[in-house]
PDB file of N, CA and C in Angstrom:
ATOM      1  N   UNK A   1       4.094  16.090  22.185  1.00  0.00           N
ATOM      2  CA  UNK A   1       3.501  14.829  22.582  1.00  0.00           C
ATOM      3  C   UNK A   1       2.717  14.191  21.432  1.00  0.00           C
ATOM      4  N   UNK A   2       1.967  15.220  20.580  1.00  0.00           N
ATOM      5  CA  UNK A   2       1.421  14.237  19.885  1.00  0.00           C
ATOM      6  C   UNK A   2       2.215  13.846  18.680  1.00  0.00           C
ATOM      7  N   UNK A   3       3.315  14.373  18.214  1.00  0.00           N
ATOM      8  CA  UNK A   3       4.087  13.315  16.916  1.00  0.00           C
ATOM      9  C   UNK A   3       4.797  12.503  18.189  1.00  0.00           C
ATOM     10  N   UNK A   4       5.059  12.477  18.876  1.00  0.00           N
ATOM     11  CA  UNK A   4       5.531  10.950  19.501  1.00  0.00           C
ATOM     12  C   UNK A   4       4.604   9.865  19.784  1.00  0.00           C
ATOM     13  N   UNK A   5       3.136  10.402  19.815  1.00  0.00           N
ATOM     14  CA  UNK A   5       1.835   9.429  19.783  1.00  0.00           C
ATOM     15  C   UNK A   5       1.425   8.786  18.401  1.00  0.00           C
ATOM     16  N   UNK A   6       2.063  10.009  17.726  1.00  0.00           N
ATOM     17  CA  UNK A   6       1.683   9.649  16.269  1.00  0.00           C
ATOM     18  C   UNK A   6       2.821   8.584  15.677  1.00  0.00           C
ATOM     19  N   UNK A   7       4.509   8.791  16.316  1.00  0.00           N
ATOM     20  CA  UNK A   7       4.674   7.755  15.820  1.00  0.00           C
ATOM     21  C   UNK A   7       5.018   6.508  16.376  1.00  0.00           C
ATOM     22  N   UNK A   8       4.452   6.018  17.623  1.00  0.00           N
ATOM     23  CA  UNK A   8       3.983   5.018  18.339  1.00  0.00           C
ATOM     24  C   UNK A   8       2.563   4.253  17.367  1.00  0.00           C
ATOM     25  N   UNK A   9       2.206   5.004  16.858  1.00  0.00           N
ATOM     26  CA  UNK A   9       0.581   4.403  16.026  1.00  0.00           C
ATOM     27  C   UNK A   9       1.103   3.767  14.675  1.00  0.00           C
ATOM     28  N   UNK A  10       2.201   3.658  14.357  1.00  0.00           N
ATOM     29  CA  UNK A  10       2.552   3.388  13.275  1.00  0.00           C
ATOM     30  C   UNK A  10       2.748   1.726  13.241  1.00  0.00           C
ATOM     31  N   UNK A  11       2.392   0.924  13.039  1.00  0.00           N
ATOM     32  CA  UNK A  11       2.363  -0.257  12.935  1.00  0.00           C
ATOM     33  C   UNK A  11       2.871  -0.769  11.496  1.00  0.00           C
ATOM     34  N   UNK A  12       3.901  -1.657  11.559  1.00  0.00           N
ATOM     35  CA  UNK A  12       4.112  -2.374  10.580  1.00  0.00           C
ATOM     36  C   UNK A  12       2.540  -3.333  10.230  1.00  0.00           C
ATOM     37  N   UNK A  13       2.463  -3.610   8.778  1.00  0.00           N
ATOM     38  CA  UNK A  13       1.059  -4.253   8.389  1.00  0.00           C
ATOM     39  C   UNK A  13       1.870  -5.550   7.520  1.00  0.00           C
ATOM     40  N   UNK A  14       1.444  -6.930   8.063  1.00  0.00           N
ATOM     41  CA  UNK A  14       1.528  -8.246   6.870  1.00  0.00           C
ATOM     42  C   UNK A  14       0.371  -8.288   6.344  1.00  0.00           C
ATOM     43  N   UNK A  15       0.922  -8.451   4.558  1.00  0.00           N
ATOM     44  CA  UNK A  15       0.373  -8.570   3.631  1.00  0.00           C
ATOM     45  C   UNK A  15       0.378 -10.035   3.205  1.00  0.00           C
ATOM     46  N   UNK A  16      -0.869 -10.752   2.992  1.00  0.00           N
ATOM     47  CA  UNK A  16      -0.781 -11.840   2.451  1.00  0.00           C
ATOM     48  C   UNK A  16      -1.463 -12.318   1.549  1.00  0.00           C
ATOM     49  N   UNK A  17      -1.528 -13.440   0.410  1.00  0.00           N
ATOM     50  CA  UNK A  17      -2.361 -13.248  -1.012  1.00  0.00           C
ATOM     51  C   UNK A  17      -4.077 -13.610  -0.475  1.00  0.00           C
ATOM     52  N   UNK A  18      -4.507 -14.117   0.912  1.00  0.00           N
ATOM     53  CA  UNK A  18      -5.905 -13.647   1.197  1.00  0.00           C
ATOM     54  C   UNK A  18      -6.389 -12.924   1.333  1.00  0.00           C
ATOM     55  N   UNK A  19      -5.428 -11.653   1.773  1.00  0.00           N
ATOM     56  CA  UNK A  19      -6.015 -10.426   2.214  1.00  0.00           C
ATOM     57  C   UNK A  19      -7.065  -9.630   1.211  1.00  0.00           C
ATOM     58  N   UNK A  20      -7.545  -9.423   1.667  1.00  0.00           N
ATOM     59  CA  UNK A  20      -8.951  -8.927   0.652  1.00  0.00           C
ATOM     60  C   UNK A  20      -8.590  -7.024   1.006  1.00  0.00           C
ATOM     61  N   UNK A  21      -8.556  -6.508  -0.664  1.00  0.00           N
ATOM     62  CA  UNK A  21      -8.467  -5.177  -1.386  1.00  0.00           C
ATOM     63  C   UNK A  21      -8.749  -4.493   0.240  1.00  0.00           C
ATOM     64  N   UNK A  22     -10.047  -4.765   0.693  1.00  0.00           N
ATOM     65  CA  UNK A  22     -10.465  -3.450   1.248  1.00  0.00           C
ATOM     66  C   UNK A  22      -9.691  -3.591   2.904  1.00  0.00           C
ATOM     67  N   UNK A  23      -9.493  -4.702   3.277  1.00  0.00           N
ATOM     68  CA  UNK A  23      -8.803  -4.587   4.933  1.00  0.00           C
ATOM     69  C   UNK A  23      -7.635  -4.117   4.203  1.00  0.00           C
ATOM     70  N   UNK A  24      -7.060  -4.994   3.588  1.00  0.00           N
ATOM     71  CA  UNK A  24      -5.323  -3.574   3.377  1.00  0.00           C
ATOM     72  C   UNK A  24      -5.868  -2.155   3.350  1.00  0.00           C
ATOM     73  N   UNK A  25      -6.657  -1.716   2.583  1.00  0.00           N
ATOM     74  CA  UNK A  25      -6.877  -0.318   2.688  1.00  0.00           C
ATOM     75  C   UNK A  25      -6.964   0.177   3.834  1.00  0.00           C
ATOM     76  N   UNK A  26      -8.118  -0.512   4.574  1.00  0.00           N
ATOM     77  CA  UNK A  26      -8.362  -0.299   5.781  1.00  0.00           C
ATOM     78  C   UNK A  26      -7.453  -0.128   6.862  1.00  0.00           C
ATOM     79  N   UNK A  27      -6.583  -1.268   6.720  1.00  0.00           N
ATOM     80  CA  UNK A  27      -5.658  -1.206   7.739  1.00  0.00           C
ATOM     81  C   UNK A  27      -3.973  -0.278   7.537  1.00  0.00           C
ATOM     82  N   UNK A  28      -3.965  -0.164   6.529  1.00  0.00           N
ATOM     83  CA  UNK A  28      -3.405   0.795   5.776  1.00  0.00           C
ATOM     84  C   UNK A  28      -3.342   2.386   6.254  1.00  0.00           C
ATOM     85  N   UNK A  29      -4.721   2.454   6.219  1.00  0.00           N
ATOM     86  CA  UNK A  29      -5.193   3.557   6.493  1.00  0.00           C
ATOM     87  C   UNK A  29      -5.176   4.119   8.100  1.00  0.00           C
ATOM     88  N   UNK A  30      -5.200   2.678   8.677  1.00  0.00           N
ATOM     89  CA  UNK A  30      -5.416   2.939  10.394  1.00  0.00           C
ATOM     90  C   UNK A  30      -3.882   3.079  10.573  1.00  0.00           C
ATOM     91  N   UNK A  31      -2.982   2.187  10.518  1.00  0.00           N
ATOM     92  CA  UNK A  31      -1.588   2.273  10.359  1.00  0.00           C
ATOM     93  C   UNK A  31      -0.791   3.022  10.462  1.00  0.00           C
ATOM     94  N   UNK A  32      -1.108   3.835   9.052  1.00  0.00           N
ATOM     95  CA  UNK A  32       0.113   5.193   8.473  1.00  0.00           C
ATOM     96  C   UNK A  32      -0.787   6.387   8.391  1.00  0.00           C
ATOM     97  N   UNK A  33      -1.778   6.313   8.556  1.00  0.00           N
ATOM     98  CA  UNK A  33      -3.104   7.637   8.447  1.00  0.00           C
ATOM     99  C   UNK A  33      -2.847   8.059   7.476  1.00  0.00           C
ATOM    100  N   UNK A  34      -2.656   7.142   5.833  1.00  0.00           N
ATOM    101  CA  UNK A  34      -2.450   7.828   4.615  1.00  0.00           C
ATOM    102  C   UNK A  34      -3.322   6.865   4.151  1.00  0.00           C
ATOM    103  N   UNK A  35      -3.505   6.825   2.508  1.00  0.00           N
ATOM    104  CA  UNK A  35      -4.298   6.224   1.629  1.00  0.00           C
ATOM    105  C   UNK A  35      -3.540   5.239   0.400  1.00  0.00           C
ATOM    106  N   UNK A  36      -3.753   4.337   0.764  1.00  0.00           N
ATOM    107  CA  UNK A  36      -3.724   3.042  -0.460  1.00  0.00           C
ATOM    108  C   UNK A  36      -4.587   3.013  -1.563  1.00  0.00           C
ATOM    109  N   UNK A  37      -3.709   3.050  -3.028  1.00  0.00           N
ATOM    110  CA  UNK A  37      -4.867   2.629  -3.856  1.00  0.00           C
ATOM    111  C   UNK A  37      -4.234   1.210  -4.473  1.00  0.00           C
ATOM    112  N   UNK A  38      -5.192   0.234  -4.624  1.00  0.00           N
ATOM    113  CA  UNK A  38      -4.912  -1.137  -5.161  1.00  0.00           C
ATOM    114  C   UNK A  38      -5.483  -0.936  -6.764  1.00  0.00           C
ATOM    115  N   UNK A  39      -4.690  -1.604  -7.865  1.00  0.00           N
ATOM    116  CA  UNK A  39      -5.429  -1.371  -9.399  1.00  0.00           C
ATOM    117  C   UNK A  39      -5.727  -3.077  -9.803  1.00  0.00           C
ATOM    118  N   UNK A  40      -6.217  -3.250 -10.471  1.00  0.00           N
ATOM    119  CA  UNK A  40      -6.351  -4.657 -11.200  1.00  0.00           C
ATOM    120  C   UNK A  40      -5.266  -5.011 -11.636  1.00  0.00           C
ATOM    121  N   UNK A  41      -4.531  -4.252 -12.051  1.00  0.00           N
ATOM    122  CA  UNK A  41      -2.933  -4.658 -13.268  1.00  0.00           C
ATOM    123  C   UNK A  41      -1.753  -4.006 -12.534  1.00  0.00           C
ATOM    124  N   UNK A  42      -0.663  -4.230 -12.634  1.00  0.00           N
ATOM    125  CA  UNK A  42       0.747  -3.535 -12.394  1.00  0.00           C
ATOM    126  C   UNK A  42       0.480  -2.223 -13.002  1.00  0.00           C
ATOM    127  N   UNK A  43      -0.340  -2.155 -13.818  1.00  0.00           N
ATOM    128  CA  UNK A  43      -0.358  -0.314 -14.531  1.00  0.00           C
ATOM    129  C   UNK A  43      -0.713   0.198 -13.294  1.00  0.00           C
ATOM    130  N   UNK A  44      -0.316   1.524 -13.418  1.00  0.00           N
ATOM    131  CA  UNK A  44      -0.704   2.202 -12.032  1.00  0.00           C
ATOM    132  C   UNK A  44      -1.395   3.720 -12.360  1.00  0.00           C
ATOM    133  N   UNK A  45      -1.361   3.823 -14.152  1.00  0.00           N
ATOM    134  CA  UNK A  45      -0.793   5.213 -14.868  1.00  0.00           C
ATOM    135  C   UNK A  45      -2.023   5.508 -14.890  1.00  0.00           C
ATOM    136  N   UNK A  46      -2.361   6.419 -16.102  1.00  0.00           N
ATOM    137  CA  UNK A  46      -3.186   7.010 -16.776  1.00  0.00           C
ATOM    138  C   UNK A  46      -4.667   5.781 -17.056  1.00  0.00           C
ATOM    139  N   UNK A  47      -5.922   5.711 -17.010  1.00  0.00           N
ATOM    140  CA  UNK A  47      -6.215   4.142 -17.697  1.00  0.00           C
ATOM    141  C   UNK A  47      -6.572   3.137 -16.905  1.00  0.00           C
ATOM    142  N   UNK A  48      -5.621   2.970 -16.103  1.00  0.00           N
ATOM    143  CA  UNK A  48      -5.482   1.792 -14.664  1.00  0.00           C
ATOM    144  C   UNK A  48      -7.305   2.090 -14.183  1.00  0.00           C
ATOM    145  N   UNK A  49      -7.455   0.628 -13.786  1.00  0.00           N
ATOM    146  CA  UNK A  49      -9.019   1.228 -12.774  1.00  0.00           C
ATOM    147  C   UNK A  49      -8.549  -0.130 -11.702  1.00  0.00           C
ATOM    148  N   UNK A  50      -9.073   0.590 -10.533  1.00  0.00           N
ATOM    149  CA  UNK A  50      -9.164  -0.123  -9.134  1.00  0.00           C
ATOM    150  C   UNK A  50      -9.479  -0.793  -8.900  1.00  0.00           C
ATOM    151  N   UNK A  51      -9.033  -1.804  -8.572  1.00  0.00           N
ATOM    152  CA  UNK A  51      -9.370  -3.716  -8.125  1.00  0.00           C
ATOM    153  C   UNK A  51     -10.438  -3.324  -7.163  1.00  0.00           C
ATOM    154  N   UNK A  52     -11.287  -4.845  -6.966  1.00  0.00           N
ATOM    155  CA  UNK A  52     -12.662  -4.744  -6.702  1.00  0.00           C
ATOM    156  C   UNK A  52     -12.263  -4.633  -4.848  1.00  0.00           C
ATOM    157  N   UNK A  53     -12.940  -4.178  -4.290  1.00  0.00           N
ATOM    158  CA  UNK A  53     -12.443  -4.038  -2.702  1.00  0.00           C
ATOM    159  C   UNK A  53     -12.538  -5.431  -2.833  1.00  0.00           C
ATOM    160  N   UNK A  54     -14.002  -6.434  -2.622  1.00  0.00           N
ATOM    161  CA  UNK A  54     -13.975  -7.082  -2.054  1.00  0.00           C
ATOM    162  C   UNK A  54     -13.248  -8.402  -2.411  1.00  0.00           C
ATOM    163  N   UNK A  55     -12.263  -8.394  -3.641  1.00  0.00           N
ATOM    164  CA  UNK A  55     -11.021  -9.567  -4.183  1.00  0.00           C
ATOM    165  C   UNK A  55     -10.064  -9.488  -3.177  1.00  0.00           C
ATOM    166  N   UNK A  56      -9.443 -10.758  -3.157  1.00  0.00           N
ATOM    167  CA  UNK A  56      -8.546 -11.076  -2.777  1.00  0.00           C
ATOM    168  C   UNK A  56      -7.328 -10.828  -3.093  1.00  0.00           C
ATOM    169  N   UNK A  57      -6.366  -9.938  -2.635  1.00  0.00           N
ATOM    170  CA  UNK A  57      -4.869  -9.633  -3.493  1.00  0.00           C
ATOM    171  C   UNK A  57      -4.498 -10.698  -4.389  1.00  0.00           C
ATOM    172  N   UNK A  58      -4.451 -11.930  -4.101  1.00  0.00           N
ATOM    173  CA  UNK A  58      -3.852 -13.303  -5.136  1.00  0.00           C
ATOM    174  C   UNK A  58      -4.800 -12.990  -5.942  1.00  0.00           C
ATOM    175  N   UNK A  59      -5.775 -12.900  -6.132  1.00  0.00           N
ATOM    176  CA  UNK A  59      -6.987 -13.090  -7.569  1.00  0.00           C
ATOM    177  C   UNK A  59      -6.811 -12.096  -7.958  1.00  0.00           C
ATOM    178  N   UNK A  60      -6.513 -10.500  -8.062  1.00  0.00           N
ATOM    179  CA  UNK A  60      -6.214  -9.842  -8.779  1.00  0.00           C
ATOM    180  C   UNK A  60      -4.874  -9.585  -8.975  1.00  0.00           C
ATOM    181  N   UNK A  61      -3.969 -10.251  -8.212  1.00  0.00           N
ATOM    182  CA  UNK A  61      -2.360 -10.269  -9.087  1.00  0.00           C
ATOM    183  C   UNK A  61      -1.989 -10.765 -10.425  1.00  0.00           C
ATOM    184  N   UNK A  62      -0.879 -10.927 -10.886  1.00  0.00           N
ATOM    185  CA  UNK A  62      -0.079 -11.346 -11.913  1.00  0.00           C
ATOM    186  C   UNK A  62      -0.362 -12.558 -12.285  1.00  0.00           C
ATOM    187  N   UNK A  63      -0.904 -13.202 -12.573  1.00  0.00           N
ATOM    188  CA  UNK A  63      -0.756 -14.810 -12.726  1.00  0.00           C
ATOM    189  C   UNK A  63       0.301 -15.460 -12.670  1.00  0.00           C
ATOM    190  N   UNK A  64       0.907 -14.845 -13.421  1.00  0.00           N
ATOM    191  CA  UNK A  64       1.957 -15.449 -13.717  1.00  0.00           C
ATOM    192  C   UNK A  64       3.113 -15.465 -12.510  1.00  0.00           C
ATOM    193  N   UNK A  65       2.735 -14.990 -11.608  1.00  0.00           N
ATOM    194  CA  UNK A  65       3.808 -14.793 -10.093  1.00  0.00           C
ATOM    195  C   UNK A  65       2.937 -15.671  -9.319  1.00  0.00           C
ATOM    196  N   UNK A  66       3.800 -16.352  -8.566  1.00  0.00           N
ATOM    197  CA  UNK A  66       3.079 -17.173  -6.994  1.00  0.00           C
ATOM    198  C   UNK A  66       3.045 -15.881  -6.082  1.00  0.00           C
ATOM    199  N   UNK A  67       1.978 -15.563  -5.774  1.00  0.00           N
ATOM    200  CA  UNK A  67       1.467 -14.629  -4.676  1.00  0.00           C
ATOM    201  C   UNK A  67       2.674 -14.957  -2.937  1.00  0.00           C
ATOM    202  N   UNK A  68       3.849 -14.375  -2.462  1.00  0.00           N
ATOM    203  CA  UNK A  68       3.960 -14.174  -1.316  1.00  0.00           C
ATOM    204  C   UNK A  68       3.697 -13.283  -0.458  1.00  0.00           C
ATOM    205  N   UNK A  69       3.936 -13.592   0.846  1.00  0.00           N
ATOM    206  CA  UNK A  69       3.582 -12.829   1.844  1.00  0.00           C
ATOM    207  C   UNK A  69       4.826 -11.540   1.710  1.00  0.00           C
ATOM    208  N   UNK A  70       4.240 -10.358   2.258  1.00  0.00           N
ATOM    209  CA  UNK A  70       5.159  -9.415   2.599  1.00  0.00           C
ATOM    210  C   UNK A  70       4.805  -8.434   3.930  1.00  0.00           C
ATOM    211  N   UNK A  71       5.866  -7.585   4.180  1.00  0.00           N
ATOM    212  CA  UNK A  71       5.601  -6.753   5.783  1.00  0.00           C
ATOM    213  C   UNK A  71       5.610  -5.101   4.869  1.00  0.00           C
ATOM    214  N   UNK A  72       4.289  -4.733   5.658  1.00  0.00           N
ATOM    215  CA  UNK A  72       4.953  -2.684   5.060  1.00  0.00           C
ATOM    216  C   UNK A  72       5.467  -2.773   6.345  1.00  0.00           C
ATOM    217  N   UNK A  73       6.665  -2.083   5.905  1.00  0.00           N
ATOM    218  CA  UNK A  73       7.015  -1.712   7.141  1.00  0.00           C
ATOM    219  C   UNK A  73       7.267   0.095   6.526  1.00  0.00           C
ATOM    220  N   UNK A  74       7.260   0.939   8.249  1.00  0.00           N
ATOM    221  CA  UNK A  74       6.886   2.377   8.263  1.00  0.00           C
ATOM    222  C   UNK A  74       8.410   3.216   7.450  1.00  0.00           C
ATOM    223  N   UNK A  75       9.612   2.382   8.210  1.00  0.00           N
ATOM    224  CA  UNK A  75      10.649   2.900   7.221  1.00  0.00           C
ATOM    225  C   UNK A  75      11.509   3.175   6.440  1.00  0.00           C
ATOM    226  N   UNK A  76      10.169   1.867   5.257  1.00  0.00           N
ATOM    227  CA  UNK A  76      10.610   1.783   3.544  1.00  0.00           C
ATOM    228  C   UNK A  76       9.920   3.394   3.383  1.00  0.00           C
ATOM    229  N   UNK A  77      10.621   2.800   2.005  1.00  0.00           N
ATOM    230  CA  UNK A  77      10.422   4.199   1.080  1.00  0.00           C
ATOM    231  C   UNK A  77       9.053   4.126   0.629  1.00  0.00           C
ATOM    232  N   UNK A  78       8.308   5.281  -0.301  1.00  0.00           N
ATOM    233  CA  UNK A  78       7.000   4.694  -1.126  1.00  0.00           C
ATOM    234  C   UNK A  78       7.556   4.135  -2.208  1.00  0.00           C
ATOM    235  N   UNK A  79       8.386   4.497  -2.831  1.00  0.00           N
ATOM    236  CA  UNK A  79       8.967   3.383  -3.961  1.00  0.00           C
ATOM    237  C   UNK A  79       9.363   2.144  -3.861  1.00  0.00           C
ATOM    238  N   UNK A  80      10.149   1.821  -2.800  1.00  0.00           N
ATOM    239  CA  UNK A  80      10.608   0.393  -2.381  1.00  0.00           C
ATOM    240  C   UNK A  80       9.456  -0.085  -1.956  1.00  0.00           C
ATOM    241  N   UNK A  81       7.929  -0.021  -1.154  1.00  0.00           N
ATOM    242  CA  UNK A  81       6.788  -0.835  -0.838  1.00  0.00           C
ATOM    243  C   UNK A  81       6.308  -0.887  -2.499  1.00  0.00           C
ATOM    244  N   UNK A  82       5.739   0.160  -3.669  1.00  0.00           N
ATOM    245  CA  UNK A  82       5.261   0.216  -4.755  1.00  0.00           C
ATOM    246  C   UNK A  82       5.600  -1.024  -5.173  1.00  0.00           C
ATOM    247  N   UNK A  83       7.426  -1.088  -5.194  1.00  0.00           N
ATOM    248  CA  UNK A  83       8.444  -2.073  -6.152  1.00  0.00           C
ATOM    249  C   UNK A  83       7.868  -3.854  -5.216  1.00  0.00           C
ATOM    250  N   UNK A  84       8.497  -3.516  -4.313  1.00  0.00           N
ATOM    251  CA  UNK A  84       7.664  -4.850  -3.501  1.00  0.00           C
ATOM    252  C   UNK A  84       6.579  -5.428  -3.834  1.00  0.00           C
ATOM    253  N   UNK A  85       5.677  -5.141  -4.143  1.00  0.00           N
ATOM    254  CA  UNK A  85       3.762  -5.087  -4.016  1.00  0.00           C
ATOM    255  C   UNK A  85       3.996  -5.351  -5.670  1.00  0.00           C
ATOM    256  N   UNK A  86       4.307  -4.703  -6.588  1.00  0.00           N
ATOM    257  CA  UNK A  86       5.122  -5.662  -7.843  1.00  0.00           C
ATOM    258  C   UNK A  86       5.645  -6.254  -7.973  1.00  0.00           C
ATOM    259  N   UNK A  87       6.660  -6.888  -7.600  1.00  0.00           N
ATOM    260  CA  UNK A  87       7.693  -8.281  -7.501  1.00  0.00           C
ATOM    261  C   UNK A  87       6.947  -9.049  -6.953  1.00  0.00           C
ATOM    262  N   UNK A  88       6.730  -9.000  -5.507  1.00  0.00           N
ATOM    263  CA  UNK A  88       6.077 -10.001  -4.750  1.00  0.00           C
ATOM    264  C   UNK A  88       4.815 -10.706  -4.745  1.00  0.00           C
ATOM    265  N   UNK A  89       3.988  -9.388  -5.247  1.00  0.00           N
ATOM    266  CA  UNK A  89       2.140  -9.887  -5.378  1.00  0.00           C
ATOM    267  C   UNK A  89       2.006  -9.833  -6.688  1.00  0.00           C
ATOM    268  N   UNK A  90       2.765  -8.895  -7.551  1.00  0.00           N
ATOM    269  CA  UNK A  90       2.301  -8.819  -9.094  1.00  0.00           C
ATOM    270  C   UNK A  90       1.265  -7.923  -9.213  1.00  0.00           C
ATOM    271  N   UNK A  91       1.430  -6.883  -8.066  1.00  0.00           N
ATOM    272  CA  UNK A  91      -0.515  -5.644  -8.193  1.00  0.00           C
ATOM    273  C   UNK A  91       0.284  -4.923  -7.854  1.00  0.00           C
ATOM    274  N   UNK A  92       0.047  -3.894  -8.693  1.00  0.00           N
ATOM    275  CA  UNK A  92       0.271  -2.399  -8.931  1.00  0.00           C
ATOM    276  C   UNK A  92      -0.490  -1.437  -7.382  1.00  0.00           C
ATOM    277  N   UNK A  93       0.110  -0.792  -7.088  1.00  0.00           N
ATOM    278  CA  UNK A  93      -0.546   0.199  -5.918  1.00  0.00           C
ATOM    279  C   UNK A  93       0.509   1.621  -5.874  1.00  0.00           C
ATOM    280  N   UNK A  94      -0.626   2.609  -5.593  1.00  0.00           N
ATOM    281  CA  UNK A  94       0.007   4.305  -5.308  1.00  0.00           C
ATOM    282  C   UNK A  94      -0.325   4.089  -3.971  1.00  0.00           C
ATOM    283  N   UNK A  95       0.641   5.061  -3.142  1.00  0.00           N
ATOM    284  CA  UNK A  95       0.732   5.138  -1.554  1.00  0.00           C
ATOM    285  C   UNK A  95       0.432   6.540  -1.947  1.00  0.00           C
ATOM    286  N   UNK A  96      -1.190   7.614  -1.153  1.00  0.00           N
ATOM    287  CA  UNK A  96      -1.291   8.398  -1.865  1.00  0.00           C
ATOM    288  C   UNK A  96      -0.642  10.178  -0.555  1.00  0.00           C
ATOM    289  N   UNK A  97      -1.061  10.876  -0.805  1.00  0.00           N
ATOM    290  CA  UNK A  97      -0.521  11.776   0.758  1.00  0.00           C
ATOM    291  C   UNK A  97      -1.969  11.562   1.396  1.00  0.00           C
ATOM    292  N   UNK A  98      -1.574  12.266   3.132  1.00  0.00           N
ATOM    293  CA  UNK A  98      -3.061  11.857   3.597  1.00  0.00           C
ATOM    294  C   UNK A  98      -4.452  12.389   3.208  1.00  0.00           C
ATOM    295  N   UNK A  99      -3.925  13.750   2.552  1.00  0.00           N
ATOM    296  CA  UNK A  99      -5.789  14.357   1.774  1.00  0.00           C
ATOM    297  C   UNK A  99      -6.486  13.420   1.148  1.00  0.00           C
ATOM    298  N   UNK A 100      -5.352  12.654   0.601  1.00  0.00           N
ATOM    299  CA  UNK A 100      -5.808  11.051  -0.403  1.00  0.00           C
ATOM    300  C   UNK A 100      -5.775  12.116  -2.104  1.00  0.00           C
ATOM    301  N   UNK A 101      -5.294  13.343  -2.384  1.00  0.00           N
ATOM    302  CA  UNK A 101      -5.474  14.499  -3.514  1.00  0.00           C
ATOM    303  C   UNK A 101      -3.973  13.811  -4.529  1.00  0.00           C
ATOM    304  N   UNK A 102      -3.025  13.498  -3.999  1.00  0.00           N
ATOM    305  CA  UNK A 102      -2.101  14.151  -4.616  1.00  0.00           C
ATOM    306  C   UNK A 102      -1.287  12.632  -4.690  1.00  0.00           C
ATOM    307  N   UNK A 103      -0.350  11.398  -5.252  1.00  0.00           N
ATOM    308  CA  UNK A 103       0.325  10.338  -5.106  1.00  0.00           C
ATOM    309  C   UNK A 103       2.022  11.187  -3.483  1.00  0.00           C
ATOM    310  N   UNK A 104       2.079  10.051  -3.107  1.00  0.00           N
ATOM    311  CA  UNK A 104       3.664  10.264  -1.923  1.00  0.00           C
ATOM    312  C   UNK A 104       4.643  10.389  -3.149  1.00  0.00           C
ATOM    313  N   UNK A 105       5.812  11.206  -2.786  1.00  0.00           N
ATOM    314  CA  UNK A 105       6.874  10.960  -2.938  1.00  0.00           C
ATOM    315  C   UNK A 105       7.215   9.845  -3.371  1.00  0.00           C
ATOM    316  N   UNK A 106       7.996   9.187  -4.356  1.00  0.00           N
ATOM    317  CA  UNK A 106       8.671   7.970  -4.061  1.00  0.00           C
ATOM    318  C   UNK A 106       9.912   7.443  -2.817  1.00  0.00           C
ATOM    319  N   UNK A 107      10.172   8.950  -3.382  1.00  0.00           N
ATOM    320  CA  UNK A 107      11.669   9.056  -1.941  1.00  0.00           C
ATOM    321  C   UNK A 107      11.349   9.388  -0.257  1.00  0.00           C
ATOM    322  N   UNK A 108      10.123   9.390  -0.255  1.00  0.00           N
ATOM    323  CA  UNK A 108       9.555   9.870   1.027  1.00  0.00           C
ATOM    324  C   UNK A 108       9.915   8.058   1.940  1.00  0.00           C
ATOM    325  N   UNK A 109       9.910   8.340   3.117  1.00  0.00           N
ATOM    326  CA  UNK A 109       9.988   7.227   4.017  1.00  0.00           C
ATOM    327  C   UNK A 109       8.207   7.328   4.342  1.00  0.00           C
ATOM    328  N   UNK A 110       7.676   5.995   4.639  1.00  0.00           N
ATOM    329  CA  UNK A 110       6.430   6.034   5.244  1.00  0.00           C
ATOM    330  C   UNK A 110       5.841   6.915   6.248  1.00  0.00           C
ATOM    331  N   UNK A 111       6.777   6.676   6.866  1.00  0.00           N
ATOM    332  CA  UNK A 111       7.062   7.798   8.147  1.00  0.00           C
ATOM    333  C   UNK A 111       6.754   8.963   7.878  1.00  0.00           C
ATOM    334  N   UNK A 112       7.551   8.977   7.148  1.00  0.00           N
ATOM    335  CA  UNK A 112       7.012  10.801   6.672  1.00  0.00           C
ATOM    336  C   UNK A 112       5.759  11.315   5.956  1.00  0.00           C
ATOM    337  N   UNK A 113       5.731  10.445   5.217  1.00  0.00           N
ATOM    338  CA  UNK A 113       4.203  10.307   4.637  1.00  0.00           C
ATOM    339  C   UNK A 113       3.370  10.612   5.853  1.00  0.00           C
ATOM    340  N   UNK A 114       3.256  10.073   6.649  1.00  0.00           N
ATOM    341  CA  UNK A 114       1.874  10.222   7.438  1.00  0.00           C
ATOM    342  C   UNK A 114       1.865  11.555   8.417  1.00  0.00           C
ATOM    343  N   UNK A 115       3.508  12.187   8.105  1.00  0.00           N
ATOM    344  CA  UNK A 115       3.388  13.191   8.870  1.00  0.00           C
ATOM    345  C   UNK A 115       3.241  14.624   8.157  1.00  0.00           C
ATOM    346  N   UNK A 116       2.628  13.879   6.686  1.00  0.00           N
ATOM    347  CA  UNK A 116       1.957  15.462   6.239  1.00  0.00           C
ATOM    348  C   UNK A 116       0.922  16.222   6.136  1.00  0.00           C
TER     349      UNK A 116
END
């Protein structure tokens, strides 16, 4: 009963260039019961430091990209949302496992992510 509760709780989340750093996290977090990290730059690596919670996704994207809207949905990959959240917003983000210790899989489905 409870992974069928658990994956009833899974909510697709829209992303849009108002959304401010910390409700994606937040809701992110309520969502998939895993951890989002947002960076200032597309770097994601070594170096990278974490966009301010309280910015707006458009103000810390790409400039050079028009900020659109996008959907997480639960069963993309972590690589295909990563790649998205780069194309679309121009901001770099790790989808991390739920300890919040270690980055997901790329090949993992969301889904699965939250069921570790």
């Amino acid at each position: 009963m409870n992974i069928f509760k658990a994956l009833l709780g899974l909510k697709d989340i829209n992303v849009t260039g108002n959304m401010k750093v910390n409700t994606l996290k937040k809701q992110f977090k309520e969502s998939f019961g895993t951890e989002i990290r947002v960076y200032k730059t597309l770097n994601t690596g070594k170096g990278s430091r974490p966009a301010d919670e309280k910015s707006t996704l458009a103000s810390i994207g790409d400039t050079s990209k028009k900020v659109e809207s996008m959907t997480i949905k639960k069963s993309k990959t972590v690589g295909k949302i990563e790649d998205e959240f780069r194309e679309v917003m121009g901001i770099g983000i790790q989808i991390m496992t739920p300890d919040g210790k270690s980055f997901a899989s790329n090949d993992m489905r969301l889904k699965e992510v939250s069921k570790l």
